[in-house]
N, C-alpha and C. Protein backbone atom coordinates (compact mmCIF):
# COMPACT_ATOMS: atom_id res chain seq x y z
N UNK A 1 -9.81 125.42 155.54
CA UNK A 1 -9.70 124.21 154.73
C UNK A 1 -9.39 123.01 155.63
N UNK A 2 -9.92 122.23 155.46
CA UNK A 2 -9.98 120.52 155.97
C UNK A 2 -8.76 119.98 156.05
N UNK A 3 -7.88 119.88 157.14
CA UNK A 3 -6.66 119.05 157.00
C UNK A 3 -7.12 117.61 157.22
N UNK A 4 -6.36 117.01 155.99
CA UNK A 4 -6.23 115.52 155.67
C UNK A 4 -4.76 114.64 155.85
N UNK A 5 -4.89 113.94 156.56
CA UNK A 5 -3.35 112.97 156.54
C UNK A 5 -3.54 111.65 155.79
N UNK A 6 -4.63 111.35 155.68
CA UNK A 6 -4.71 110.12 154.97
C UNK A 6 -5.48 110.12 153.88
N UNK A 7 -4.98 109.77 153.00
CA UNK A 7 -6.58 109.34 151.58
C UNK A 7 -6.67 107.73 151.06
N UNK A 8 -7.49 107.49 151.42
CA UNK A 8 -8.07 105.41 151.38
C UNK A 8 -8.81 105.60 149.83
N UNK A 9 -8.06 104.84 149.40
CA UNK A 9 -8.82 104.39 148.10
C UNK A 9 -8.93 103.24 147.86
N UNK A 10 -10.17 102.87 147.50
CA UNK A 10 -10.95 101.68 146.74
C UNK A 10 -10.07 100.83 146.14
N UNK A 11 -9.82 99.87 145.34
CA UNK A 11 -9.59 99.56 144.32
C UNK A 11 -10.06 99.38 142.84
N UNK A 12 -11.20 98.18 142.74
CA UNK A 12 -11.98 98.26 141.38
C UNK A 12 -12.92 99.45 141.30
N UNK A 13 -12.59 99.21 140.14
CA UNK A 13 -13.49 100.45 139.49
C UNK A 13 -13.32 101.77 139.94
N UNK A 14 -11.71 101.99 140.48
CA UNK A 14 -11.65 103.31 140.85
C UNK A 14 -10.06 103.56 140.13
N UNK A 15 -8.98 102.38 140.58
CA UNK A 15 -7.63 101.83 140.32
C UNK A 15 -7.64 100.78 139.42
N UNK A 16 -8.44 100.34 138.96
CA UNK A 16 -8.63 99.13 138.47
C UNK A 16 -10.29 98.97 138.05
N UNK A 17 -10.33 99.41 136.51
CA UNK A 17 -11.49 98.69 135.97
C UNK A 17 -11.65 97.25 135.89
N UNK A 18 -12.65 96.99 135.96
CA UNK A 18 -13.29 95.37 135.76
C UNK A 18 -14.27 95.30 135.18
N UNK A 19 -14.12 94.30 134.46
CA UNK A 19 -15.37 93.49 133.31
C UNK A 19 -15.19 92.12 133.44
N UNK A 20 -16.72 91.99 134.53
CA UNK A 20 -16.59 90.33 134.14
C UNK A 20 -16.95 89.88 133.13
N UNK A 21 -17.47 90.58 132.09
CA UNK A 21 -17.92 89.95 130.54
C UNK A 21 -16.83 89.37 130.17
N UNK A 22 -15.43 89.59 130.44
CA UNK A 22 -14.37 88.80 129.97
C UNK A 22 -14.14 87.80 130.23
N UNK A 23 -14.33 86.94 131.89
CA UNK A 23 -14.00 85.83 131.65
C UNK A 23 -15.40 85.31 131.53
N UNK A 24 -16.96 85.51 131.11
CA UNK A 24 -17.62 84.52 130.49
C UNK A 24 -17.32 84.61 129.32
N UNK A 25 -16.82 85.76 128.09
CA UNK A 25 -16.09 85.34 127.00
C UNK A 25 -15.36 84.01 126.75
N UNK A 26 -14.16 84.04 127.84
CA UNK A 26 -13.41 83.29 127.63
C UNK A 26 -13.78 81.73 127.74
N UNK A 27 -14.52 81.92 128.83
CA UNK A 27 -15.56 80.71 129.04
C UNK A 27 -16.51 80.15 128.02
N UNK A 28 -17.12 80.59 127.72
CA UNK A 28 -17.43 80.71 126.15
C UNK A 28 -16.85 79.84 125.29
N UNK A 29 -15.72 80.57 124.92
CA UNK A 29 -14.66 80.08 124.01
C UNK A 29 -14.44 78.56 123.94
N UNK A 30 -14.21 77.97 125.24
CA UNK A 30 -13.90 76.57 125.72
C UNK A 30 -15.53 76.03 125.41
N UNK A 31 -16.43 76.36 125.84
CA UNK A 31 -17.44 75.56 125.36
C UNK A 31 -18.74 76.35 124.68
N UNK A 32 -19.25 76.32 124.04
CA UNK A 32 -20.63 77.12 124.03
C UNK A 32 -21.77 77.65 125.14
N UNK A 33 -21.65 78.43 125.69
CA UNK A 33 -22.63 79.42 126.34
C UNK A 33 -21.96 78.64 127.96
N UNK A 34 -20.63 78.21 127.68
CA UNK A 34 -20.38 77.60 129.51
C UNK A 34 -20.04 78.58 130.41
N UNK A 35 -19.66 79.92 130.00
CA UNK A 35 -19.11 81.24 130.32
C UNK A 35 -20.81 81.90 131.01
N UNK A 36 -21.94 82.26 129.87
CA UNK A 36 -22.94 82.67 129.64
C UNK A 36 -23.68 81.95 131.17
N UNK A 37 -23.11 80.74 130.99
CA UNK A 37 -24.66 79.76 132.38
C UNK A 37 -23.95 80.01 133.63
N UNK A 38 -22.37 80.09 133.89
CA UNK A 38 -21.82 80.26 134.94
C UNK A 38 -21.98 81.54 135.17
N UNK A 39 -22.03 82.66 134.71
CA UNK A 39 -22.51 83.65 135.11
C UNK A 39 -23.91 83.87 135.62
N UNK A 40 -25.11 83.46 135.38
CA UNK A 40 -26.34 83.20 135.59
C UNK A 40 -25.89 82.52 136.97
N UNK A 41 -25.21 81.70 137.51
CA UNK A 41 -24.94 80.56 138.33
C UNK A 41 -24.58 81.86 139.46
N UNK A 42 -23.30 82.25 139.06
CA UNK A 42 -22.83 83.82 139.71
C UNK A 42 -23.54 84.77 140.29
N UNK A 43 -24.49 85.47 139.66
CA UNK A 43 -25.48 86.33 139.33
C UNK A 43 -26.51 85.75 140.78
N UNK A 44 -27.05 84.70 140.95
CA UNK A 44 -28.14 84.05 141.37
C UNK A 44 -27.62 83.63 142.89
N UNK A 45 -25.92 83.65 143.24
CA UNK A 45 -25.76 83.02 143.80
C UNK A 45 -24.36 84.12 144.41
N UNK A 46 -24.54 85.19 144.39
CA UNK A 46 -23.56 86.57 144.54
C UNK A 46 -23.51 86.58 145.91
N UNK A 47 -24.35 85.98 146.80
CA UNK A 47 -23.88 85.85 148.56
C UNK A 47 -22.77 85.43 148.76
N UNK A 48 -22.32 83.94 147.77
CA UNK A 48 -21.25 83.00 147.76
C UNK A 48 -19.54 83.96 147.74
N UNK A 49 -20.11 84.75 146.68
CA UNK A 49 -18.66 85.69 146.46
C UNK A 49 -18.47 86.33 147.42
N UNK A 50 -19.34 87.00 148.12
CA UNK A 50 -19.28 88.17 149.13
C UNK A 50 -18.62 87.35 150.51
N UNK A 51 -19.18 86.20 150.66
CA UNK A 51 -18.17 85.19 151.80
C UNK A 51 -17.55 84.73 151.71
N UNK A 52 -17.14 84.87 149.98
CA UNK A 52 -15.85 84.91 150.06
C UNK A 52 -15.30 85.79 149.89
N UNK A 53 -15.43 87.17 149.45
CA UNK A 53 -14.33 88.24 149.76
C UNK A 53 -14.65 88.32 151.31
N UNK A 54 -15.17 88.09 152.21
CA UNK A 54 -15.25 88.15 153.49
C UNK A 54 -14.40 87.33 153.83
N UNK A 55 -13.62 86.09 153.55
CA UNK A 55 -12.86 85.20 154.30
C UNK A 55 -13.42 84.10 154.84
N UNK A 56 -15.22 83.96 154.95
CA UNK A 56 -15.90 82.72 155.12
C UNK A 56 -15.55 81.53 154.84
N UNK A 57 -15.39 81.65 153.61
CA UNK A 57 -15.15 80.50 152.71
C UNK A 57 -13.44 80.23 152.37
N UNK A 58 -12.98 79.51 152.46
CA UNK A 58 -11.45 79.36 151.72
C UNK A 58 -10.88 79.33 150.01
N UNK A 59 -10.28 79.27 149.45
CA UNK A 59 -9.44 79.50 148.43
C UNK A 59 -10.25 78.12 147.45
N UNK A 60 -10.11 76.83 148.51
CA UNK A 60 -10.57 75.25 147.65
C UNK A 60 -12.02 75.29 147.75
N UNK A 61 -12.95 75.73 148.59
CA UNK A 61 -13.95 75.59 148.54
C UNK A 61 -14.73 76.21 147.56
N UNK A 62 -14.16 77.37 147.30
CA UNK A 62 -14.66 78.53 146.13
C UNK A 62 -14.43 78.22 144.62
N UNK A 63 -13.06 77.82 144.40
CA UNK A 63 -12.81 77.14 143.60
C UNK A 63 -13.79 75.79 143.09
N UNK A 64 -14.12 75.08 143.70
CA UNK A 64 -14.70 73.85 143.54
C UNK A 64 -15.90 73.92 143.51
N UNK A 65 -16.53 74.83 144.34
CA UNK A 65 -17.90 74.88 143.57
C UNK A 65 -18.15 75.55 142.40
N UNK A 66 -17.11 76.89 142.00
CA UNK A 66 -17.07 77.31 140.63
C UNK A 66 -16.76 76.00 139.90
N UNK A 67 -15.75 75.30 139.77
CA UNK A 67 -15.59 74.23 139.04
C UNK A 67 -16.67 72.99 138.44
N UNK A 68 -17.36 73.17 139.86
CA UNK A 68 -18.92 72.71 139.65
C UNK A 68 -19.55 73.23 138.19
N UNK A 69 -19.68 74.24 138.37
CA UNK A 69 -20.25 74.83 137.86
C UNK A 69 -20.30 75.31 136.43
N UNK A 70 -19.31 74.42 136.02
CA UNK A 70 -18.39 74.86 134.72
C UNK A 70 -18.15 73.61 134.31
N UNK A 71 -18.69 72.82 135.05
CA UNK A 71 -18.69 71.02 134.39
C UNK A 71 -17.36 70.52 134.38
N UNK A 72 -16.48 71.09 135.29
CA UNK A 72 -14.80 70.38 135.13
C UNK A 72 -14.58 70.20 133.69
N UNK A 73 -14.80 71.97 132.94
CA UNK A 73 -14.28 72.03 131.54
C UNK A 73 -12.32 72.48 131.22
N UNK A 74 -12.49 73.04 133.01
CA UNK A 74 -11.29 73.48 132.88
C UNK A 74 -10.19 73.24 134.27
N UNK A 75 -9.51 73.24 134.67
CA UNK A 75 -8.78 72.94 136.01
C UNK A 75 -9.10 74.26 136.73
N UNK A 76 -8.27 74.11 137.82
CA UNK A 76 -8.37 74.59 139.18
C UNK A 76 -7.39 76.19 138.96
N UNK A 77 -6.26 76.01 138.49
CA UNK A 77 -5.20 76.91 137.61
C UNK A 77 -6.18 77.33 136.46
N UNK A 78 -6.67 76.69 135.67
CA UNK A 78 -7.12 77.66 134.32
C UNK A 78 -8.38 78.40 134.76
N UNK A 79 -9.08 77.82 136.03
CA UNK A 79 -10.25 78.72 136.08
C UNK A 79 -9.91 80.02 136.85
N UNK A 80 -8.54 80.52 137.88
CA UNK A 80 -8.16 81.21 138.40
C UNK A 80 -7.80 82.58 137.63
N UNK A 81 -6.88 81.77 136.48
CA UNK A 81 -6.37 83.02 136.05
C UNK A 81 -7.24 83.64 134.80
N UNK A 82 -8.51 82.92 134.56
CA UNK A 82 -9.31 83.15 133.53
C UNK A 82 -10.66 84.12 134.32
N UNK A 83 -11.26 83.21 135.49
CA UNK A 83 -11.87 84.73 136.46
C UNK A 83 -10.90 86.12 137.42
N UNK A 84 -9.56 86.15 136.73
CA UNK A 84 -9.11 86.92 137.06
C UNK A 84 -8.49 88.30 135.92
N UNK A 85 -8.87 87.22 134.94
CA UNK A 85 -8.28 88.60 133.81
C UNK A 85 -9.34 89.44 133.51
N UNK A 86 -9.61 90.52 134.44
CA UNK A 86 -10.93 91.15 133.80
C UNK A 86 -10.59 92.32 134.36
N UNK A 87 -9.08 93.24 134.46
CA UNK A 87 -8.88 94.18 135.16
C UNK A 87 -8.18 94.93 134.27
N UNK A 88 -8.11 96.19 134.12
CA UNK A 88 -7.44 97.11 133.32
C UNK A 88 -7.00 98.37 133.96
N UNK A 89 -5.78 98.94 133.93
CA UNK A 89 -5.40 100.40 135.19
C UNK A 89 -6.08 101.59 134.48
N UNK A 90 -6.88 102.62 135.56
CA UNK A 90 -7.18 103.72 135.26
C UNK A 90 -5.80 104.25 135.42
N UNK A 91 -4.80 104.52 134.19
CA UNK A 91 -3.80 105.65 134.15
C UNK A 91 -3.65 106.67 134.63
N UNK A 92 -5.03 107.40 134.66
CA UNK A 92 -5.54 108.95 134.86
C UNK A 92 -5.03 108.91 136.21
N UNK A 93 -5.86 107.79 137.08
CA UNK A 93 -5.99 107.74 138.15
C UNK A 93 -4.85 107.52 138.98
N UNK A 94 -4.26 106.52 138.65
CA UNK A 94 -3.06 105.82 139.20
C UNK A 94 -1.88 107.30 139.02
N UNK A 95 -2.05 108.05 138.11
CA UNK A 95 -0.44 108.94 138.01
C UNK A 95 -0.59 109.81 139.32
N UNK A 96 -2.16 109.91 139.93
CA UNK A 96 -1.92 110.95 140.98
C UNK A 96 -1.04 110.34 142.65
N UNK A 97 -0.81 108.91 142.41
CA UNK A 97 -0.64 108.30 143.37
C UNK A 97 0.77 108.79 143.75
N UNK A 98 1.98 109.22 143.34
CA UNK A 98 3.17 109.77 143.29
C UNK A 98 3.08 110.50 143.82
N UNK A 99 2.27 112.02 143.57
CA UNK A 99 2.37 113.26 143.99
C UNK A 99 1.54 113.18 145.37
N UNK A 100 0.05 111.89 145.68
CA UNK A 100 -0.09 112.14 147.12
C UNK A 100 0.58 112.14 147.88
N UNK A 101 1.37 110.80 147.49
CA UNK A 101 2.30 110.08 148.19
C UNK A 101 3.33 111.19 149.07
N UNK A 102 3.50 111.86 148.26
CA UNK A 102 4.78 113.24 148.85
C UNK A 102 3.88 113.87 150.19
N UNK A 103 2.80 113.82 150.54
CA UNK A 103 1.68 114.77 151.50
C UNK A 103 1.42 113.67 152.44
N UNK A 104 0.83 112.32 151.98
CA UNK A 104 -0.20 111.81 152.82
C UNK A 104 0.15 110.27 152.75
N UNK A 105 -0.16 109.99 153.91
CA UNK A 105 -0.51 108.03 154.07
C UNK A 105 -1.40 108.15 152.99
N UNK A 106 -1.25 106.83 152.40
CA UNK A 106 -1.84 106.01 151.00
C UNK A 106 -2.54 104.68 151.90
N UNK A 107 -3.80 104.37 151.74
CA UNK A 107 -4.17 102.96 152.33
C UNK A 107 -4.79 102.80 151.04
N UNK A 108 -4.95 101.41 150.89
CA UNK A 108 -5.83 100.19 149.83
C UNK A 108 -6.63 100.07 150.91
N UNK A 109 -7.82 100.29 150.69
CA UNK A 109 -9.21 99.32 151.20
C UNK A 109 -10.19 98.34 150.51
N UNK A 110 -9.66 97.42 150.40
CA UNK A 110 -10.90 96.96 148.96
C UNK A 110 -11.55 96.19 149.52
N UNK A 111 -12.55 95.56 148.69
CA UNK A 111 -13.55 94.12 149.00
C UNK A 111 -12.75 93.30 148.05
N UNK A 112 -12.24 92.21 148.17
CA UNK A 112 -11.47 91.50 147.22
C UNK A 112 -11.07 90.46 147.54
N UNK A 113 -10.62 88.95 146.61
CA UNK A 113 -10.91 88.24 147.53
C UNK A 113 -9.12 87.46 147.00
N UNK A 114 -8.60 86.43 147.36
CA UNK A 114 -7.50 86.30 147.15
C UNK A 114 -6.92 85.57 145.75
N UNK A 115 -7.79 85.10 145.54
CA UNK A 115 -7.70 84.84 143.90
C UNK A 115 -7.38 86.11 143.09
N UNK A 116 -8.31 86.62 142.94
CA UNK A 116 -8.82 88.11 142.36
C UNK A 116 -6.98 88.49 143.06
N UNK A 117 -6.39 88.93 144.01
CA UNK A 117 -5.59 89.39 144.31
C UNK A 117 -4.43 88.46 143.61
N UNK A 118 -4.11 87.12 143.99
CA UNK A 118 -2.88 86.26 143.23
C UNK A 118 -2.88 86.35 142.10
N UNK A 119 -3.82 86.18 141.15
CA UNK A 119 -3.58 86.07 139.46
C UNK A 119 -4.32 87.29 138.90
N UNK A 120 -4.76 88.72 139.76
CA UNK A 120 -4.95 89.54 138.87
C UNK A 120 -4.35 90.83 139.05
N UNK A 121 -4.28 91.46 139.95
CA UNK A 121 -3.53 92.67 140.71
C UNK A 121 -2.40 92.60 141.43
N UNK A 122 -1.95 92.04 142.51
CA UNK A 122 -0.59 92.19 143.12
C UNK A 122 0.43 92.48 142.24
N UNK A 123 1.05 91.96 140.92
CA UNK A 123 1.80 92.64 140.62
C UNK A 123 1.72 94.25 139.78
N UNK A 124 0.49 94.79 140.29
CA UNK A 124 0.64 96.09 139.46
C UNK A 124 1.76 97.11 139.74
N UNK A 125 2.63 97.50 139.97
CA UNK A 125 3.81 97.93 140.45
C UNK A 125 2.90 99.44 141.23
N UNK A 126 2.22 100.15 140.86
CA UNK A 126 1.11 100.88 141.57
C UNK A 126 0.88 100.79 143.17
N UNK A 127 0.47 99.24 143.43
CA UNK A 127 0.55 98.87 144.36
C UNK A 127 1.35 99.14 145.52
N UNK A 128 2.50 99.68 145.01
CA UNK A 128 3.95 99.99 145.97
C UNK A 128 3.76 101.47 146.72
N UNK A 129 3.11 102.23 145.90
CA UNK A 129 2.53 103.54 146.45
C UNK A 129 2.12 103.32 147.89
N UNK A 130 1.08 102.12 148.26
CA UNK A 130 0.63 102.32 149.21
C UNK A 130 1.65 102.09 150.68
N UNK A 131 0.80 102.40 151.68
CA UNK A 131 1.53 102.21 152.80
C UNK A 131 0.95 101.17 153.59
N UNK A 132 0.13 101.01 153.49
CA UNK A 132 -1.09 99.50 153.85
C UNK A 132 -1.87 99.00 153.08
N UNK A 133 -2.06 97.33 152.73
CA UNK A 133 -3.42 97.00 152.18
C UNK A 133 -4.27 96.67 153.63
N UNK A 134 -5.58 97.14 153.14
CA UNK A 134 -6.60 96.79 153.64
C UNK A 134 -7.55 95.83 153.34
N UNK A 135 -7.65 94.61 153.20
CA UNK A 135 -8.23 93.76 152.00
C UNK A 135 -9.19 92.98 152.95
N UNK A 136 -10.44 92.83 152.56
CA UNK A 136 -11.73 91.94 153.30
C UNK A 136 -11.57 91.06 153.58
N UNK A 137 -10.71 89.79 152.72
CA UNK A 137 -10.80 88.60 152.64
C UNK A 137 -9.34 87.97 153.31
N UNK A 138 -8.85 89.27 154.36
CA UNK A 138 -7.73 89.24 155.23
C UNK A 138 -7.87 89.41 156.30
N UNK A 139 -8.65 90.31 156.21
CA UNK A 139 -9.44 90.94 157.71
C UNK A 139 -10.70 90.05 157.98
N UNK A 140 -10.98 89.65 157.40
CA UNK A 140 -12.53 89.11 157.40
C UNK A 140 -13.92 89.82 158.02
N UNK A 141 -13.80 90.95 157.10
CA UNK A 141 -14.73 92.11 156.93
C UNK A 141 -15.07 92.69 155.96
N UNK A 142 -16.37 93.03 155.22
CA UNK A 142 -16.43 93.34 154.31
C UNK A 142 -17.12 95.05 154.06
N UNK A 143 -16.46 95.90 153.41
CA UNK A 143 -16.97 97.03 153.59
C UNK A 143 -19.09 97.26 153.03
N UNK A 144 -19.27 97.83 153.56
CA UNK A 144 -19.47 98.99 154.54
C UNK A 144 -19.45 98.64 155.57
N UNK A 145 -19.48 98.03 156.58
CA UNK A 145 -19.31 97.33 157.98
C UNK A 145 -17.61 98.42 158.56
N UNK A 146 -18.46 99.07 159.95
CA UNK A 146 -18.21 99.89 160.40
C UNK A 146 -16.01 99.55 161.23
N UNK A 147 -16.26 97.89 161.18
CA UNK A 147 -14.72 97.90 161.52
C UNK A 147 -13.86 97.74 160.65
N UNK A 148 -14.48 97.70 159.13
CA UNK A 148 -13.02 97.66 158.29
C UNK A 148 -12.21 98.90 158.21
N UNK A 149 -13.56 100.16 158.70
CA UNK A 149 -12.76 101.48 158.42
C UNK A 149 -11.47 101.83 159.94
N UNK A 150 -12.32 100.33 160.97
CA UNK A 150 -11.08 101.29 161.88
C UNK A 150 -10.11 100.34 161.86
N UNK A 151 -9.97 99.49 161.19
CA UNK A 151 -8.77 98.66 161.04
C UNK A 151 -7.45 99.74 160.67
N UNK A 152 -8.11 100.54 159.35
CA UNK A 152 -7.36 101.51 159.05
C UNK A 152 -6.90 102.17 159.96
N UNK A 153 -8.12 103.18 161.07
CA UNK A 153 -7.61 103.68 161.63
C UNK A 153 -6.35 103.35 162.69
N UNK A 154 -6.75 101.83 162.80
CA UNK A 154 -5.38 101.38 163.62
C UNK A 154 -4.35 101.39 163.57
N UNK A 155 -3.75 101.45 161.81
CA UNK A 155 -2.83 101.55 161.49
C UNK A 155 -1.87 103.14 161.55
N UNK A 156 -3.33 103.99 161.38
CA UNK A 156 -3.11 105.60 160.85
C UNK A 156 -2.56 106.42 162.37
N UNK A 157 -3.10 105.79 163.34
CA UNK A 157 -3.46 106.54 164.74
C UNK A 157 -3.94 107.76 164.51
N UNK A 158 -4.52 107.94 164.15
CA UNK A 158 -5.01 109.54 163.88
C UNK A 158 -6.14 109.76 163.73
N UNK A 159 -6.81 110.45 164.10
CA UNK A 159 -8.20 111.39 164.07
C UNK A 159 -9.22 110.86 162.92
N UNK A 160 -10.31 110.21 163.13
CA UNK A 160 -10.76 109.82 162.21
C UNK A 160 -11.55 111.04 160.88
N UNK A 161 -11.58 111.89 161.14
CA UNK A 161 -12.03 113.38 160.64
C UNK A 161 -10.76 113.72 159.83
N UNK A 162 -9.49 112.97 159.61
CA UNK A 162 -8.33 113.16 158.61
C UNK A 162 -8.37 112.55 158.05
N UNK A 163 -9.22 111.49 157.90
CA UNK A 163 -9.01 110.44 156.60
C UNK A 163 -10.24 111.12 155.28
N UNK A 164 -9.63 110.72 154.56
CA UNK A 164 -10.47 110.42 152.97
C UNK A 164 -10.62 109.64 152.55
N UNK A 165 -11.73 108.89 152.10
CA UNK A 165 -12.15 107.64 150.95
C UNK A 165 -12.41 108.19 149.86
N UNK A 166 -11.96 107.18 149.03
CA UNK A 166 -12.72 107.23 147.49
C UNK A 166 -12.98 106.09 146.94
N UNK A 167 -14.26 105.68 146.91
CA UNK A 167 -14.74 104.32 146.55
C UNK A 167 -16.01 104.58 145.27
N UNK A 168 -16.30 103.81 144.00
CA UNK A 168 -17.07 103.66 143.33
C UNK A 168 -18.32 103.31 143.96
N UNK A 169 -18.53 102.64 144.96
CA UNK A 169 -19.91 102.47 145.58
C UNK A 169 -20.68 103.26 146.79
N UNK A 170 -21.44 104.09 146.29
CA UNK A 170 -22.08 104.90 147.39
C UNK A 170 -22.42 104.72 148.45
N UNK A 171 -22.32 103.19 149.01
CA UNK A 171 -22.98 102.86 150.53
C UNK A 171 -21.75 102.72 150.93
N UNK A 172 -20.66 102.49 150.68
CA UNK A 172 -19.49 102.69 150.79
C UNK A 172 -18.94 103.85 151.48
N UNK A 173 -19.32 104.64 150.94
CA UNK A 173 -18.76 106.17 151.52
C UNK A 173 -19.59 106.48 152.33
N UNK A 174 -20.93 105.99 152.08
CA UNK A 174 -21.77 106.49 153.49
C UNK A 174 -21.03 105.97 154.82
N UNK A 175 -20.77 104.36 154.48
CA UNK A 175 -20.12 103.87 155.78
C UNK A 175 -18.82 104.27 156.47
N UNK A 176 -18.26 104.96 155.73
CA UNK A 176 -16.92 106.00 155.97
C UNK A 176 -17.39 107.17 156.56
N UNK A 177 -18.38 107.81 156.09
CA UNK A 177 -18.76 109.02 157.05
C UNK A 177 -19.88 109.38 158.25
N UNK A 178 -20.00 107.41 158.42
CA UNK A 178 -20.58 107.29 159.38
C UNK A 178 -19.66 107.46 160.98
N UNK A 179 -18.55 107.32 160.07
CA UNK A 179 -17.72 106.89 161.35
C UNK A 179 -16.61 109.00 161.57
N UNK A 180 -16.94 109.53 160.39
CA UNK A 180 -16.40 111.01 160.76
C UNK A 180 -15.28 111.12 159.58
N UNK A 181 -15.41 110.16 158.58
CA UNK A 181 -14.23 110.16 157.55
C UNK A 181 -14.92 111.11 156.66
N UNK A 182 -14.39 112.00 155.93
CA UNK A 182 -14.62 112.41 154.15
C UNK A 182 -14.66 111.25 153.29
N UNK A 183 -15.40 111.50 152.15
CA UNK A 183 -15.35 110.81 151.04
C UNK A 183 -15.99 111.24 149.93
N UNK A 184 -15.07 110.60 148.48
CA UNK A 184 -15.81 111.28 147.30
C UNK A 184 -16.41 109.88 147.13
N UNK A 185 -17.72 109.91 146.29
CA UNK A 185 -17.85 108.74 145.45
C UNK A 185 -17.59 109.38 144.09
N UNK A 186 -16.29 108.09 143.68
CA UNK A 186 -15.68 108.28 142.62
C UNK A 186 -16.98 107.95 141.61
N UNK A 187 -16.72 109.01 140.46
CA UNK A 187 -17.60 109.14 139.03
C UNK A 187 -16.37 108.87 137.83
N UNK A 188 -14.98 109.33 138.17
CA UNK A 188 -14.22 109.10 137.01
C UNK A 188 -13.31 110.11 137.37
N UNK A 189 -11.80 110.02 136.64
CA UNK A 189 -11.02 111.18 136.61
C UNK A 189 -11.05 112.68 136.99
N UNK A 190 -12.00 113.15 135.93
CA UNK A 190 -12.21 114.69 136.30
C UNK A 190 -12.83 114.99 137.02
N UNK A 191 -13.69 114.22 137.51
CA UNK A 191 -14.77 114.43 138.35
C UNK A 191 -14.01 114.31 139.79
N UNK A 192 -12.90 113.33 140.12
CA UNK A 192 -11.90 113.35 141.41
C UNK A 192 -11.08 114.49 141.36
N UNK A 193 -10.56 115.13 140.15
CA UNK A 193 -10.04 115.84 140.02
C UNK A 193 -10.40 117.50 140.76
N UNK A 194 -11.63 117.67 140.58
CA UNK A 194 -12.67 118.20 141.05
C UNK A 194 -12.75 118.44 142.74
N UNK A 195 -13.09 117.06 143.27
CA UNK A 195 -13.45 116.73 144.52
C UNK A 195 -12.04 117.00 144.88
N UNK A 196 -11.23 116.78 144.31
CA UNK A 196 -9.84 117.18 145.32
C UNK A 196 -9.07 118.65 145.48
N UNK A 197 -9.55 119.01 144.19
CA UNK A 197 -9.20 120.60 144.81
C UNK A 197 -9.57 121.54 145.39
N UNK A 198 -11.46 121.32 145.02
CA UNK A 198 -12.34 121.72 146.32
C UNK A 198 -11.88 121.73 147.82
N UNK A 199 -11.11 120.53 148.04
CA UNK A 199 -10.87 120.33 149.35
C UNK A 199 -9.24 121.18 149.54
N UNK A 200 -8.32 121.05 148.45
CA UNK A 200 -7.46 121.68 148.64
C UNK A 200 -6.30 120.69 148.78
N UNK A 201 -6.78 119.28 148.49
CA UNK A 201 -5.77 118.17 148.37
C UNK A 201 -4.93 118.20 147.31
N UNK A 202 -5.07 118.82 146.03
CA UNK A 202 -4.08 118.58 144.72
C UNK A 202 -4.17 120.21 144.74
């Protein structure tokens, strides 16, 4: 059986569901279809986000062209915490974080950017489990790109053939076992549940 010292997990959509349908709802709400066109705006223009969960771009610049984009219907504060409420805890998921914790280093690796982090996640008390964040838009790297995984390893010192990922996106994990890591791509609860006893982790 595979000895493991570390297991890296994702965040969204693994620890944390997301729906951005919520804040064009909310967007919405404030004006007719202003939620609906900024998403289209989003959608068309998804490089913008990615440099900024990369760290390209800064906090005001991102802001302000969303604001653009939304016709200065709302401030700088209301558009933050309104593209940030779109997160909900996988329970299932999150209760196993206790019992790794007793075995193994815990790392956060996410793509995420610092908004998304100030007004939607940092205070999940969850969070405390870990022993490192790993976050893109800190490092200024965005996963699959082969040095966010050894950032980790920098921290871990250890054998890259002991780590585990679990990320919702499949090129994701490829880029983890490019480098000699394990990884599940997460499908949901039982399905990790699964992948981990196979290995002999739970």
């Amino acid at each position: 059986m595979k000895k493991y010292s570390t297991i890296v997990f994702d965040l969204g959509n693994v620890l944390l569901p997301f729906d951005h349908t919520l804040w064009v709802s909310s967007f919405n709400k404030i004006e007719d279809e202003l939620g609906t066109k900024m998403y289209d705006k989003y959608k068309q223009n998804f490089t913008l986000q990615m440099d900024y969960e990369g760290g390209k771009i800064s906090d005001e610049e991102f802001i302000n062209i969303n604001l653009e984009w939304l016709n200065y219907k709302v401030s700088g504060e209301e558009f933050c915490k309104i593209f940030s409420n779109i997160f909900s805890v996988d329970e299932d998921v999150v209760s196993l974080l206790p019992e790794l914790k007793k075995k193994y280093n815990l790392i956060l690796l996410s793509n995420t950017s610092n908004i998304h982090k100030k007004y939607g996640w940092e205070n999940y008390s969850f969070i405390n489990y870990f022993d490192k964040l790993v976050l893109s838009h800190e490092v200024g790297i965005i996963k699959p790109d082969e040095r966010i995984y050894r950032i980790v390893e920098d921290y871990t010192k250890d054998l890259s053939g002991s780590h585990i990922f679990i990320d919702d996106i499949f090129d994701n994990i490829i880029g983890a076992k490019k480098i000699g890591w394990d990884g599940i791509h997460f499908k949901g609860y039982e399905d990790l549940i699964l992948e981990f006893k196979s290995r002999g982790i739970i």
